[in-house]
PDB file of N, CA and C in Angstrom:
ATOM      1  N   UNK A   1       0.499  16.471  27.672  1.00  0.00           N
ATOM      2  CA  UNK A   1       0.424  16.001  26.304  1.00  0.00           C
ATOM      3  C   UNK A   1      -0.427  16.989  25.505  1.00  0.00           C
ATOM      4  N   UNK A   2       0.180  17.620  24.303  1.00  0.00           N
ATOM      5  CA  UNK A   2      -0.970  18.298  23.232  1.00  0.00           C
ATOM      6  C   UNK A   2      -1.612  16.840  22.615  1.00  0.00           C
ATOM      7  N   UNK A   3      -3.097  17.176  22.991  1.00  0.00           N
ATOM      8  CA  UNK A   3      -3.723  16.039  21.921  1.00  0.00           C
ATOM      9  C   UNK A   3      -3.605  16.115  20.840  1.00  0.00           C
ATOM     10  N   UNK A   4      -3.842  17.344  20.148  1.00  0.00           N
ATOM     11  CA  UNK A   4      -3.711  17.566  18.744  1.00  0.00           C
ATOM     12  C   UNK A   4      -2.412  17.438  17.708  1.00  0.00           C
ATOM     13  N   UNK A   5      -1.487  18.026  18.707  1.00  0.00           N
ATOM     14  CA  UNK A   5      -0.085  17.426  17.897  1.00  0.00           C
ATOM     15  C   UNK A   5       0.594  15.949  17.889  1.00  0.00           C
ATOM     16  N   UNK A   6      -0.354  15.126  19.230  1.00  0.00           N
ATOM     17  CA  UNK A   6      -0.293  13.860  19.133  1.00  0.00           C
ATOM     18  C   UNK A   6      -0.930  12.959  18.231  1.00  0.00           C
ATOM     19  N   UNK A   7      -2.305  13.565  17.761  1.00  0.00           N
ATOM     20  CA  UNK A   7      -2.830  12.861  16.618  1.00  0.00           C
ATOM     21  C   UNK A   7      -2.425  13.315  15.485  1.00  0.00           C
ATOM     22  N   UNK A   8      -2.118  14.421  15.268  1.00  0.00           N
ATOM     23  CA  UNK A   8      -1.033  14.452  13.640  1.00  0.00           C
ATOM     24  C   UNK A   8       0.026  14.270  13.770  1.00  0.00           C
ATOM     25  N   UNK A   9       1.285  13.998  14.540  1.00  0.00           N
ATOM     26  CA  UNK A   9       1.863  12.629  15.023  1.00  0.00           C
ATOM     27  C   UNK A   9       1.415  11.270  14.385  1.00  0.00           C
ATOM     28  N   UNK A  10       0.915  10.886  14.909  1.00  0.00           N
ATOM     29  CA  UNK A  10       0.277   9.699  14.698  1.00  0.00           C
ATOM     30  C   UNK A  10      -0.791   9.359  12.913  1.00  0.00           C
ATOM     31  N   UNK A  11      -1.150  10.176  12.771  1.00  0.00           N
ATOM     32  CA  UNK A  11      -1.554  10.462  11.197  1.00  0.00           C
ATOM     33  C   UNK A  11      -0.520  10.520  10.197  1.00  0.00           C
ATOM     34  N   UNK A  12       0.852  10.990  10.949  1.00  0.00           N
ATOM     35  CA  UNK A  12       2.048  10.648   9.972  1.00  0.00           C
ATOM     36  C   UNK A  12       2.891   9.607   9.360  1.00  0.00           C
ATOM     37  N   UNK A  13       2.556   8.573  10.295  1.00  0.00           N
ATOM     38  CA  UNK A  13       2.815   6.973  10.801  1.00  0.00           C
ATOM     39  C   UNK A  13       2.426   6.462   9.465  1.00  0.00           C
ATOM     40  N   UNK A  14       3.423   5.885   9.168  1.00  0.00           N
ATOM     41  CA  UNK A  14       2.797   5.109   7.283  1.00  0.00           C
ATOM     42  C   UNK A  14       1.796   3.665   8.070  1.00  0.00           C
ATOM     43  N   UNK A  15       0.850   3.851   7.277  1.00  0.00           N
ATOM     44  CA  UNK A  15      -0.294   2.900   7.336  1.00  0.00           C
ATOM     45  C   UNK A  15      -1.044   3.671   7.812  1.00  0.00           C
ATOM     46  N   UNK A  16      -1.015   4.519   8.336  1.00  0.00           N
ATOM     47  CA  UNK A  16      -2.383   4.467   9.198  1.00  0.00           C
ATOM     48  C   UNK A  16      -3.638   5.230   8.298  1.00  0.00           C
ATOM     49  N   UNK A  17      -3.491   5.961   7.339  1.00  0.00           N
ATOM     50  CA  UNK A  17      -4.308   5.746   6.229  1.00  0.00           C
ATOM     51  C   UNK A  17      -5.623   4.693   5.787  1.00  0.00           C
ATOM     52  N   UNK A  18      -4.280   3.602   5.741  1.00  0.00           N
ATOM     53  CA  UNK A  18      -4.884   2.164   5.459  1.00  0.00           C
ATOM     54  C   UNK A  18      -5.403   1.264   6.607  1.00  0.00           C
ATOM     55  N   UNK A  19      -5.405   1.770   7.840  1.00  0.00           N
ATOM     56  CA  UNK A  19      -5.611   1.204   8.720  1.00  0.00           C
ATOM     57  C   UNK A  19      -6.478   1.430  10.244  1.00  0.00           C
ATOM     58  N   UNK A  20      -6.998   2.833  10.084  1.00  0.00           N
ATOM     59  CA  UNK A  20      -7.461   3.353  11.109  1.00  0.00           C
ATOM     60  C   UNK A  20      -8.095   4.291  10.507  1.00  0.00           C
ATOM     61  N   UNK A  21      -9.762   3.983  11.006  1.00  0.00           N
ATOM     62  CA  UNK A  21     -10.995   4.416  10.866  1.00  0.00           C
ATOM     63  C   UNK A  21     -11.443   5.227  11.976  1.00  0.00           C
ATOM     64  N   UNK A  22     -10.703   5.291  12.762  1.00  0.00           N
ATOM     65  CA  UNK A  22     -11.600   5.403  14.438  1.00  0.00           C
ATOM     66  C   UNK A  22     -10.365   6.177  15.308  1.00  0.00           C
ATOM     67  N   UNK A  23     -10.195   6.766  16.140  1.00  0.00           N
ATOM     68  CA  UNK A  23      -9.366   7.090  17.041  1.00  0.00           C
ATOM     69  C   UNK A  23     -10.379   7.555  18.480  1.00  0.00           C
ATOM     70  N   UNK A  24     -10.085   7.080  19.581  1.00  0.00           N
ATOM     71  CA  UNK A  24     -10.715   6.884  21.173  1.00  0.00           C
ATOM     72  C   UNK A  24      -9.294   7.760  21.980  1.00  0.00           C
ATOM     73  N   UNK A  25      -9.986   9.030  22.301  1.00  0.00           N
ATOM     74  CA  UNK A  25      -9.309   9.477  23.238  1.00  0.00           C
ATOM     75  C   UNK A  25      -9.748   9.543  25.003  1.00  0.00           C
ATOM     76  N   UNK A  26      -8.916   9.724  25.994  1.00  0.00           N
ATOM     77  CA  UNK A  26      -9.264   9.595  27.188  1.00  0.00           C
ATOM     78  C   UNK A  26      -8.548  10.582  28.300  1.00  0.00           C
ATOM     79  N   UNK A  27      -9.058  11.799  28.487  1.00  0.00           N
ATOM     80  CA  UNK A  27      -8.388  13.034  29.382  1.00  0.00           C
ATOM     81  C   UNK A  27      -9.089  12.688  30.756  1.00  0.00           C
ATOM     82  N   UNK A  28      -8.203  11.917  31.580  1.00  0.00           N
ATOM     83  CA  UNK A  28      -8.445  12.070  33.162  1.00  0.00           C
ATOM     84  C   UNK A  28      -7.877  13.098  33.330  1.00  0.00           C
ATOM     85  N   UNK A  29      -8.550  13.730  34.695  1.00  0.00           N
ATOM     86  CA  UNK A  29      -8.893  15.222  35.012  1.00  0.00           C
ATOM     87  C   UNK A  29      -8.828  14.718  36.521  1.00  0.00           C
ATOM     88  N   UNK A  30      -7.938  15.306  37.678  1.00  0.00           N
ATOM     89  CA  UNK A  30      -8.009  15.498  38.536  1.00  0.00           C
ATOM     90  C   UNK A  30      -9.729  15.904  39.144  1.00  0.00           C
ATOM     91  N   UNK A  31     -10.439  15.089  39.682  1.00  0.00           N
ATOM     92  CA  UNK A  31     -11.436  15.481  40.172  1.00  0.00           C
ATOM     93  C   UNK A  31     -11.502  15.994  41.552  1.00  0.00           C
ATOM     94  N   UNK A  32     -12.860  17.428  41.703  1.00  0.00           N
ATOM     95  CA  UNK A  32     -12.472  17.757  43.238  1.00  0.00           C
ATOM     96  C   UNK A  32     -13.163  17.175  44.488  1.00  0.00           C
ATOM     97  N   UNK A  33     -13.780  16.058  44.147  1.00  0.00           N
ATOM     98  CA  UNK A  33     -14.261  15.005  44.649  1.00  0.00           C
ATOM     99  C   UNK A  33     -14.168  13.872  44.974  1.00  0.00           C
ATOM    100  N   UNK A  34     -14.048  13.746  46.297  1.00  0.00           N
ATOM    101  CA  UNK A  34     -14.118  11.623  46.291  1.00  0.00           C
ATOM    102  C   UNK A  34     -14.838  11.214  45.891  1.00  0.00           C
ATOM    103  N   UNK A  35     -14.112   9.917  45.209  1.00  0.00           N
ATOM    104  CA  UNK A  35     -15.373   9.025  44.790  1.00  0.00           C
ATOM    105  C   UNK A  35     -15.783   8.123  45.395  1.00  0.00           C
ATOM    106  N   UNK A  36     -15.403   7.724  46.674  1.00  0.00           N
ATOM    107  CA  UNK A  36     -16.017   7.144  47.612  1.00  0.00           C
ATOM    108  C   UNK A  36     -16.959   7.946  48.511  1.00  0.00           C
ATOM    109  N   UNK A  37     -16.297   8.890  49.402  1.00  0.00           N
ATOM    110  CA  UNK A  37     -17.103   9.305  50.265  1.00  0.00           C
ATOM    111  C   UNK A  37     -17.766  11.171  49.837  1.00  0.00           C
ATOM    112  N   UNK A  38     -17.405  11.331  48.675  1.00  0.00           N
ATOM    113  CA  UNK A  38     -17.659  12.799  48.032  1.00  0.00           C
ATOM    114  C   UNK A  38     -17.067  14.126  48.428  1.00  0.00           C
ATOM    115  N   UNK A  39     -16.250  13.661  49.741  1.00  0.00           N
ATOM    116  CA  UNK A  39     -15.762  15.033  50.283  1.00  0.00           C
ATOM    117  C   UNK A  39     -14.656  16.096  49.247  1.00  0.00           C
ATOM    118  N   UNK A  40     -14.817  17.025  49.790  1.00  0.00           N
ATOM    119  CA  UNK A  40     -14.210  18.114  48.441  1.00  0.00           C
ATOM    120  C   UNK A  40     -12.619  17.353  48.733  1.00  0.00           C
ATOM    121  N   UNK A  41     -12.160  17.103  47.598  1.00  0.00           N
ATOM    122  CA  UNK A  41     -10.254  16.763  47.584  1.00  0.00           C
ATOM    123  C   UNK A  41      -9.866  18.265  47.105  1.00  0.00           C
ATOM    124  N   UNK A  42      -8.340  18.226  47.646  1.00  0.00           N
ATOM    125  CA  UNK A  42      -7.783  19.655  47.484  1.00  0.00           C
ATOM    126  C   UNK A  42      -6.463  19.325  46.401  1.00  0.00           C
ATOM    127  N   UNK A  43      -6.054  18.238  46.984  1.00  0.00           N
ATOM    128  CA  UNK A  43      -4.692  17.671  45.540  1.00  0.00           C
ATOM    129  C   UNK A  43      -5.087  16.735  45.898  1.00  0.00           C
ATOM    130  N   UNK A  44      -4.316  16.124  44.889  1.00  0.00           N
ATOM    131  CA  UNK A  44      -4.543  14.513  44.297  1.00  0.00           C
ATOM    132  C   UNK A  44      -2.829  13.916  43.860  1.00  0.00           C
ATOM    133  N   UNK A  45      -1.928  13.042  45.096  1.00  0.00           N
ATOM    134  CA  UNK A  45      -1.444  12.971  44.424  1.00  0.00           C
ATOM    135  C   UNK A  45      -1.317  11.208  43.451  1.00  0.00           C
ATOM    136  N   UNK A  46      -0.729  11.518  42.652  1.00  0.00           N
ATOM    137  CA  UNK A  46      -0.543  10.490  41.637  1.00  0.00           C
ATOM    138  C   UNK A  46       0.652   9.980  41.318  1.00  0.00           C
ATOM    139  N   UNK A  47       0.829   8.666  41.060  1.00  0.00           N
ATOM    140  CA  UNK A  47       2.203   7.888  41.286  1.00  0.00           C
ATOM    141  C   UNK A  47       1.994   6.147  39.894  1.00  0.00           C
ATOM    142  N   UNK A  48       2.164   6.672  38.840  1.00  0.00           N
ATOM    143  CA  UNK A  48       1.962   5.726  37.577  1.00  0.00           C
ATOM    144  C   UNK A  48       3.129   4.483  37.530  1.00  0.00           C
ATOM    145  N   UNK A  49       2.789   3.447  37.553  1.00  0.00           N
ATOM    146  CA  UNK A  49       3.846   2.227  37.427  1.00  0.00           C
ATOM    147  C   UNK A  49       4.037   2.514  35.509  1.00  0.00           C
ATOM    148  N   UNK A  50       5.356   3.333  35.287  1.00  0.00           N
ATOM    149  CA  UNK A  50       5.459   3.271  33.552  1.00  0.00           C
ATOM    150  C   UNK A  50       5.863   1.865  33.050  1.00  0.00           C
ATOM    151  N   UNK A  51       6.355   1.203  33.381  1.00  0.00           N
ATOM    152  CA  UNK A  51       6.575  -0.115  33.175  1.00  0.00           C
ATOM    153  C   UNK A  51       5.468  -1.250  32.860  1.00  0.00           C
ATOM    154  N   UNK A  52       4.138  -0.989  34.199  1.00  0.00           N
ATOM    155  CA  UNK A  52       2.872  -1.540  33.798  1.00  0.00           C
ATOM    156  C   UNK A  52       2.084  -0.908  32.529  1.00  0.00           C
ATOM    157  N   UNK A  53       2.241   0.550  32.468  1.00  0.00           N
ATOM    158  CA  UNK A  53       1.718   1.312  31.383  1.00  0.00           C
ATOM    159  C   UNK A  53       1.891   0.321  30.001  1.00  0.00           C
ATOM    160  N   UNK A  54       3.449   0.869  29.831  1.00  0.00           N
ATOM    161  CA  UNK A  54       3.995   0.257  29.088  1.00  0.00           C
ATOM    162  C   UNK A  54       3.427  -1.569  28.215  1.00  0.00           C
ATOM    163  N   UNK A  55       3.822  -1.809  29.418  1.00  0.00           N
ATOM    164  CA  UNK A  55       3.244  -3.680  29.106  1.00  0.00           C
ATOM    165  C   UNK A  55       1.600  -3.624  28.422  1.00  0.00           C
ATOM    166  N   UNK A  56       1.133  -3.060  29.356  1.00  0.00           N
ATOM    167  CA  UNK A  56      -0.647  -3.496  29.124  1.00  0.00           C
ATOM    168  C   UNK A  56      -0.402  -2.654  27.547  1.00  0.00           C
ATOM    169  N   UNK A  57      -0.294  -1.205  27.150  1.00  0.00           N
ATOM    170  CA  UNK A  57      -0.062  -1.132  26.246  1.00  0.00           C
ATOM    171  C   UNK A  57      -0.181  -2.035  25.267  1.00  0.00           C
ATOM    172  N   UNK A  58       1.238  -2.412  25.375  1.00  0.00           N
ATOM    173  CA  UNK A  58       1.928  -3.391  24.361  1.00  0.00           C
ATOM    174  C   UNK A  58       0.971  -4.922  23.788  1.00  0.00           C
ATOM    175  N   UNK A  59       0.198  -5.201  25.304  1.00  0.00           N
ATOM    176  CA  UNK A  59      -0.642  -6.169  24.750  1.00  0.00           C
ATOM    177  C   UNK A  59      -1.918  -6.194  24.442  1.00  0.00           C
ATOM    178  N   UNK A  60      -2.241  -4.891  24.551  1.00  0.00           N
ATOM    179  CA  UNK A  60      -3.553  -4.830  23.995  1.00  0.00           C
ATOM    180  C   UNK A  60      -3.072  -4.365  22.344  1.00  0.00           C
ATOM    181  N   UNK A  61      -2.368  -3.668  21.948  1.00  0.00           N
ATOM    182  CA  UNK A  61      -1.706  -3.425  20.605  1.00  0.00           C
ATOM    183  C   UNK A  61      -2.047  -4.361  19.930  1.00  0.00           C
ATOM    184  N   UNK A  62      -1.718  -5.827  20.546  1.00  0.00           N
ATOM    185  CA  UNK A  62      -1.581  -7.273  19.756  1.00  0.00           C
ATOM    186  C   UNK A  62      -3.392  -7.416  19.379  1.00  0.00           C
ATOM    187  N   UNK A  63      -4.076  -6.831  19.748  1.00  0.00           N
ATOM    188  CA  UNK A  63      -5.814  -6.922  19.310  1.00  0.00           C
ATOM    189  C   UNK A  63      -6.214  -6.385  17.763  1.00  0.00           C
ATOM    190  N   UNK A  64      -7.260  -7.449  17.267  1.00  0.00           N
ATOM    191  CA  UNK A  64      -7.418  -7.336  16.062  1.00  0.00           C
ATOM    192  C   UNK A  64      -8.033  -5.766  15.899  1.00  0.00           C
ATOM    193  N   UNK A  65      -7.716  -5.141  14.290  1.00  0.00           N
ATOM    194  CA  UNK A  65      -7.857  -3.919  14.260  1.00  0.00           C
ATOM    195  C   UNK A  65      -7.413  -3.049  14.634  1.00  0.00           C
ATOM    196  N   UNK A  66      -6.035  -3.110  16.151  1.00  0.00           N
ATOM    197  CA  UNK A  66      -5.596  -1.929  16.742  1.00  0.00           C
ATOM    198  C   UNK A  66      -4.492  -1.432  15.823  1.00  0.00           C
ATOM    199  N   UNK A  67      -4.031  -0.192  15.472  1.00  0.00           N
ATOM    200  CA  UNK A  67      -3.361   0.130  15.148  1.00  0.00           C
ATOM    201  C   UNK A  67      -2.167   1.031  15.956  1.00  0.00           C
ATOM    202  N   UNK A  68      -2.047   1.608  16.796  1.00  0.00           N
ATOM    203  CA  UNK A  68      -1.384   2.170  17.711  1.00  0.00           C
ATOM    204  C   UNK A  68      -2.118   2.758  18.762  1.00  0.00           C
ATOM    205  N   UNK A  69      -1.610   2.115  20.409  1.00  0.00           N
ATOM    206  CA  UNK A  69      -1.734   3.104  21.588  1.00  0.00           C
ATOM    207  C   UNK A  69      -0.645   3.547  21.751  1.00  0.00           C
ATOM    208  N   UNK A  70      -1.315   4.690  22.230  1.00  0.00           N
ATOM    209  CA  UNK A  70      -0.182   6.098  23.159  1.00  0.00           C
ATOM    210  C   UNK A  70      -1.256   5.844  24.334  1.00  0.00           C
ATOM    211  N   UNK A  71       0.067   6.328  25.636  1.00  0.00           N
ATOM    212  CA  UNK A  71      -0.375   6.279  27.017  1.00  0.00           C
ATOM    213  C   UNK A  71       0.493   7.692  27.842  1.00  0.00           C
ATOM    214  N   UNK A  72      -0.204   7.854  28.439  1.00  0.00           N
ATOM    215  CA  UNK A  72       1.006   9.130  29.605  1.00  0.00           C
ATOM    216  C   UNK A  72      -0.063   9.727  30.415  1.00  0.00           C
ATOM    217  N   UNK A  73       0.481   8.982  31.635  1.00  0.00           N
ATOM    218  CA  UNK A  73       0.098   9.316  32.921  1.00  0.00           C
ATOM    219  C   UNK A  73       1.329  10.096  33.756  1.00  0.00           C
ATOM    220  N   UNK A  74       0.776  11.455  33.974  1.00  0.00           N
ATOM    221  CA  UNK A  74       1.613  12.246  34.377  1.00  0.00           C
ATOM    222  C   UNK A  74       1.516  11.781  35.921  1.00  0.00           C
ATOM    223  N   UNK A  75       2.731  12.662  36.793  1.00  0.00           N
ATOM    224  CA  UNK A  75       3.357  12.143  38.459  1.00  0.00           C
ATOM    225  C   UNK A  75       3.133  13.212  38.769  1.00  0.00           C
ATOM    226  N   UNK A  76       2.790  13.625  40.446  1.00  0.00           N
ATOM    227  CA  UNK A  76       3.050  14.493  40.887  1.00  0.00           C
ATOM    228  C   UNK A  76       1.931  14.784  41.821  1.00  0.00           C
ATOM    229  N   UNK A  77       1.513  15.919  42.257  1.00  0.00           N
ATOM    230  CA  UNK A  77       0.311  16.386  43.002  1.00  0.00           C
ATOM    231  C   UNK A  77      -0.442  17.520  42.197  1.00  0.00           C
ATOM    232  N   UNK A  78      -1.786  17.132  41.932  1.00  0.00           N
ATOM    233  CA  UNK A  78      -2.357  17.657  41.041  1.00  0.00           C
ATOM    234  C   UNK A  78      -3.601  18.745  41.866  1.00  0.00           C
ATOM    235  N   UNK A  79      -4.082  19.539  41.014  1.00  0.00           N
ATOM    236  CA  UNK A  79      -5.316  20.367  41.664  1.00  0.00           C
ATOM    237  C   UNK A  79      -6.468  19.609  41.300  1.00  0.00           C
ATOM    238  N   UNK A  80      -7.733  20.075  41.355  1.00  0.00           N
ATOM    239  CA  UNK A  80      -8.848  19.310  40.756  1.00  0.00           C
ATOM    240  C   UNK A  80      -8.480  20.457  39.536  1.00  0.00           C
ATOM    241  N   UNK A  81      -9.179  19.380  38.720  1.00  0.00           N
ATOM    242  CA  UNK A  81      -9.004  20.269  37.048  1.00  0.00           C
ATOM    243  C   UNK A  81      -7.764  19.952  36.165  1.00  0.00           C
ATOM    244  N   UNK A  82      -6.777  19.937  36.577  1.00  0.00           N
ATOM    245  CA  UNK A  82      -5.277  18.948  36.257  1.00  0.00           C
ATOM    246  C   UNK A  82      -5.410  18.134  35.257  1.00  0.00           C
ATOM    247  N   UNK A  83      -5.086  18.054  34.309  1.00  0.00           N
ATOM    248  CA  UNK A  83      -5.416  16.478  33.488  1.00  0.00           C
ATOM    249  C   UNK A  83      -3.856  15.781  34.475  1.00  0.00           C
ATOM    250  N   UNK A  84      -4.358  14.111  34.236  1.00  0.00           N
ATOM    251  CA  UNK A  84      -3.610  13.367  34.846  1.00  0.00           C
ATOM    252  C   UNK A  84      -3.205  12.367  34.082  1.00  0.00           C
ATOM    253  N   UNK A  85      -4.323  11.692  33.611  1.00  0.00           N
ATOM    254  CA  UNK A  85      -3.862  10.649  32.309  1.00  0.00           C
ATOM    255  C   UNK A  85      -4.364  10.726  30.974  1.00  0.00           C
ATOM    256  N   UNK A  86      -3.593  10.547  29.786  1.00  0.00           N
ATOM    257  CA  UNK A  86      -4.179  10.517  28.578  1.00  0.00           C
ATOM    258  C   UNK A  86      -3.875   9.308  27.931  1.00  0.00           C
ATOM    259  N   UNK A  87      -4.953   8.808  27.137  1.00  0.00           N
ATOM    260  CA  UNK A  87      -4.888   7.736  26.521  1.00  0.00           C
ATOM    261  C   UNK A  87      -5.771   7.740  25.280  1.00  0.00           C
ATOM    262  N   UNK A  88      -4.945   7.328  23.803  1.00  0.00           N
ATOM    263  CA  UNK A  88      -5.252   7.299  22.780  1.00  0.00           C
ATOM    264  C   UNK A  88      -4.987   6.046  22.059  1.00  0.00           C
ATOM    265  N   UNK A  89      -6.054   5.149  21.538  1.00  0.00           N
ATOM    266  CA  UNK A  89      -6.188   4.314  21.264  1.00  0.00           C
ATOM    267  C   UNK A  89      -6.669   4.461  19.428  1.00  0.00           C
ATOM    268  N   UNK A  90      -5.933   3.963  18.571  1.00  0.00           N
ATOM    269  CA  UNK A  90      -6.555   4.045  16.862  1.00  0.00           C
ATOM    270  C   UNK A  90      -6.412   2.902  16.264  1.00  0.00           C
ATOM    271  N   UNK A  91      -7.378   2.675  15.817  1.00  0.00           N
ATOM    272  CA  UNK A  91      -7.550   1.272  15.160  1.00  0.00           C
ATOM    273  C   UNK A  91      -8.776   1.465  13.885  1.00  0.00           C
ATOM    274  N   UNK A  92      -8.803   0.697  12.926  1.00  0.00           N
ATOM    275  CA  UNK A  92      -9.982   0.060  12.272  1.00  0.00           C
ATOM    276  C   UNK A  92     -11.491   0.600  12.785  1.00  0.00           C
ATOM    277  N   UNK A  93     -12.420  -0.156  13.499  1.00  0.00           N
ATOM    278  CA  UNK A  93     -13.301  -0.092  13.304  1.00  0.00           C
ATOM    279  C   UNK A  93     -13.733  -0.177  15.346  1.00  0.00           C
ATOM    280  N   UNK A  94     -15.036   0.388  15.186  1.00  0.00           N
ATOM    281  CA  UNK A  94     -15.104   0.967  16.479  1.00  0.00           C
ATOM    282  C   UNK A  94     -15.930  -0.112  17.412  1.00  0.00           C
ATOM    283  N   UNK A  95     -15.882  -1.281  16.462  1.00  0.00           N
ATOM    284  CA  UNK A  95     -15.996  -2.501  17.880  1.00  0.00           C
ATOM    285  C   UNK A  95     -14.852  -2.639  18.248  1.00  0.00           C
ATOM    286  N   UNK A  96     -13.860  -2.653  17.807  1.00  0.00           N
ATOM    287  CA  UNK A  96     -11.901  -3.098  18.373  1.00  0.00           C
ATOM    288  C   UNK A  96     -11.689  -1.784  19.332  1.00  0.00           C
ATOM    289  N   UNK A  97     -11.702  -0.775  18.491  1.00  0.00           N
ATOM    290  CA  UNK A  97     -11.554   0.589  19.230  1.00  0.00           C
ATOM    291  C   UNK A  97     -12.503   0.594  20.881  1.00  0.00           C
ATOM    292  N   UNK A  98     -13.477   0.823  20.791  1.00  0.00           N
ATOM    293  CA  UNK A  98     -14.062   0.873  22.138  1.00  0.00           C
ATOM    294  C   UNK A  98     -13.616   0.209  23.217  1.00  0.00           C
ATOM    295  N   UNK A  99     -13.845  -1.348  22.486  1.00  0.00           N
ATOM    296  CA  UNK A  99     -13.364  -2.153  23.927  1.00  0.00           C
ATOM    297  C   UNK A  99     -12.134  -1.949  24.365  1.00  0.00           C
ATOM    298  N   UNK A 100     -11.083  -1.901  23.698  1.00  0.00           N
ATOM    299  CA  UNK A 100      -9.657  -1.484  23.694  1.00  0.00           C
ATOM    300  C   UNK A 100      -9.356  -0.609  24.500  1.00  0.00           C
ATOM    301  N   UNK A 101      -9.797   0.358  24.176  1.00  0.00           N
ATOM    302  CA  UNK A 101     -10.076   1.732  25.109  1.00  0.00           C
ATOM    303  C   UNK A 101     -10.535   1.580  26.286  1.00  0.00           C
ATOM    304  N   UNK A 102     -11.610   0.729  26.799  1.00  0.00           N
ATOM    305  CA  UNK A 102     -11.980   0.659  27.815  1.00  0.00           C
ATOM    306  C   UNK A 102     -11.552  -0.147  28.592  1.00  0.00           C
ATOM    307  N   UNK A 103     -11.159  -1.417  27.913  1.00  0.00           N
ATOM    308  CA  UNK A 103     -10.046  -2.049  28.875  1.00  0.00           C
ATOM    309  C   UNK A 103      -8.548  -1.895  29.542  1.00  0.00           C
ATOM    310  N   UNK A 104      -8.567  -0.797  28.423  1.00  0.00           N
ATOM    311  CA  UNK A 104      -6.796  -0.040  28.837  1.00  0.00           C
ATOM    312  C   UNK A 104      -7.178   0.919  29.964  1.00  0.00           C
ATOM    313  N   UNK A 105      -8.193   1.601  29.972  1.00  0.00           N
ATOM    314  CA  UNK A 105      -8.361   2.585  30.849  1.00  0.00           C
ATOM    315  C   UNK A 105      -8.538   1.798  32.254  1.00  0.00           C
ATOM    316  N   UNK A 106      -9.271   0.832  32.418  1.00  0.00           N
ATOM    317  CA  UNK A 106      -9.764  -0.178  33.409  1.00  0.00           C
ATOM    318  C   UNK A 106      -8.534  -0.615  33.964  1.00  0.00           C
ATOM    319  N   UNK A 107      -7.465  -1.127  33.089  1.00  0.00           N
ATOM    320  CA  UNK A 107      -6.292  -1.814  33.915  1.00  0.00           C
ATOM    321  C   UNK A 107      -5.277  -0.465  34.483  1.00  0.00           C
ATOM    322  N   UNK A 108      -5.121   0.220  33.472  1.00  0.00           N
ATOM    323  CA  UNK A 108      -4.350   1.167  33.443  1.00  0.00           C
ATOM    324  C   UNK A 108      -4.712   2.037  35.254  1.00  0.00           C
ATOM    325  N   UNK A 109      -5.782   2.011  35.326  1.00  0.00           N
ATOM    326  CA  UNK A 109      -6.403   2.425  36.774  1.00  0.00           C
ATOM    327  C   UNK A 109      -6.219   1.399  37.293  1.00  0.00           C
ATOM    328  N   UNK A 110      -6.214   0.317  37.149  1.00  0.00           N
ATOM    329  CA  UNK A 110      -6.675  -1.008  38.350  1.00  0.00           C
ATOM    330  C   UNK A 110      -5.009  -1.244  38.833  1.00  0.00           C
ATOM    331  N   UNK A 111      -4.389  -1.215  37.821  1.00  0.00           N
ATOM    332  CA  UNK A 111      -3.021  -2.074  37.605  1.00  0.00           C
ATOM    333  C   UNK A 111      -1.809  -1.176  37.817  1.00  0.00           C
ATOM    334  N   UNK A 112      -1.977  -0.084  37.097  1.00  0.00           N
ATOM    335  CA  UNK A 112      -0.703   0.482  37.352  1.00  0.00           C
ATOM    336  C   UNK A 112      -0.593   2.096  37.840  1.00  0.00           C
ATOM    337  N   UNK A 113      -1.410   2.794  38.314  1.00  0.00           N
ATOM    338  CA  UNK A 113      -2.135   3.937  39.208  1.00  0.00           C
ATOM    339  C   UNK A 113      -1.948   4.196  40.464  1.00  0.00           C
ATOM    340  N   UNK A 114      -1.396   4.788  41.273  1.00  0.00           N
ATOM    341  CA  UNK A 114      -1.407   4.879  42.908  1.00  0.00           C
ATOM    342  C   UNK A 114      -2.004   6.149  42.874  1.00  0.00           C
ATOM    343  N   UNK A 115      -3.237   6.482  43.471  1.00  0.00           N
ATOM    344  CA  UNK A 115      -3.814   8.045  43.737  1.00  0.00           C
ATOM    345  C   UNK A 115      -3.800   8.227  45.609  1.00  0.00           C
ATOM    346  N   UNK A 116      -3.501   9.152  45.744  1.00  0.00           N
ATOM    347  CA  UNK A 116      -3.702   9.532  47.086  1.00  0.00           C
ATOM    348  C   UNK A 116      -4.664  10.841  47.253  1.00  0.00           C
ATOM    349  N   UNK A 117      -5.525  11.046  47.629  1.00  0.00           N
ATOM    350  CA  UNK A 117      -6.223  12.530  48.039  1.00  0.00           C
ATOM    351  C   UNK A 117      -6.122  13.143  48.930  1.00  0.00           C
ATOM    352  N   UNK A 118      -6.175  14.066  49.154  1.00  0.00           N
ATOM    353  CA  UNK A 118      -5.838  15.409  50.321  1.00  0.00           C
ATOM    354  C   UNK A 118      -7.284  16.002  49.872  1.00  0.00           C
ATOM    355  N   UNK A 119      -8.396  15.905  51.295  1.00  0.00           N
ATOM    356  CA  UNK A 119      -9.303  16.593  51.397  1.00  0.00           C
ATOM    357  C   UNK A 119      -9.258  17.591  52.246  1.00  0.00           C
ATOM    358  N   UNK A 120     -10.263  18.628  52.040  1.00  0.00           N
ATOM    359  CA  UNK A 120     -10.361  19.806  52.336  1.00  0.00           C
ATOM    360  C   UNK A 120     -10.458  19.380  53.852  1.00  0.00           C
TER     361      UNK A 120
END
């Protein structure tokens, strides 16, 4: 994903002028580390339910102040350094925005994410 051509994208969107104060971005990055046991990982692979994406999306959208999420969690086997998921959340005002953001990121990992690691 270009972030930048995604948010003027999204700046083109009638309303959002009138409607979005705030924009919350989120670049997961292949890390070269476990986060359980710290050992160096060499790939990472990754396997996104788009369908769950999709949904949680859709219902956090329905939250006061949100004005549009974008989501894209890329597939495949990644290096450390890789971006893996991006998530952009714009809304109003940055009590709606934050939590929004952080709860999408939370499910979005909890719910619809399969990671596998390959350590060194």
């Amino acid at each position: 994903m270009d972030i930048s051509k995604r948010i003027a994208e999204l700046k083109k969107q009638p309303g959002f002028a009138d409607n979005v104060g705030m924009i919350l971005i989120h670049n997961g990055i292949a890390r070269g580390w476990s986060r359980n046991t710290k050992e160096t990982v060499t790939t990472l692979e990754v396997t996104p339910d788009r369908a769950k994406i999709e949904a949680i999306c859709q219902e956090l959208k329905k939250r006061d102040g949100i004005f549009e999420i974008i989501a894209e969690a890329n597939s495949g086997i990644f290096q450390p350094g890789d971006d893996v998921l991006f998530l952009i959340v714009a809304g109003d005002l940055r009590e709606n925005v934050k939590s929004v953001l952080a709860e999408l990121l939370d499910r979005v990992k909890s719910e619809a994410l399969t990671k596998k690691e390959t350590m060194a």
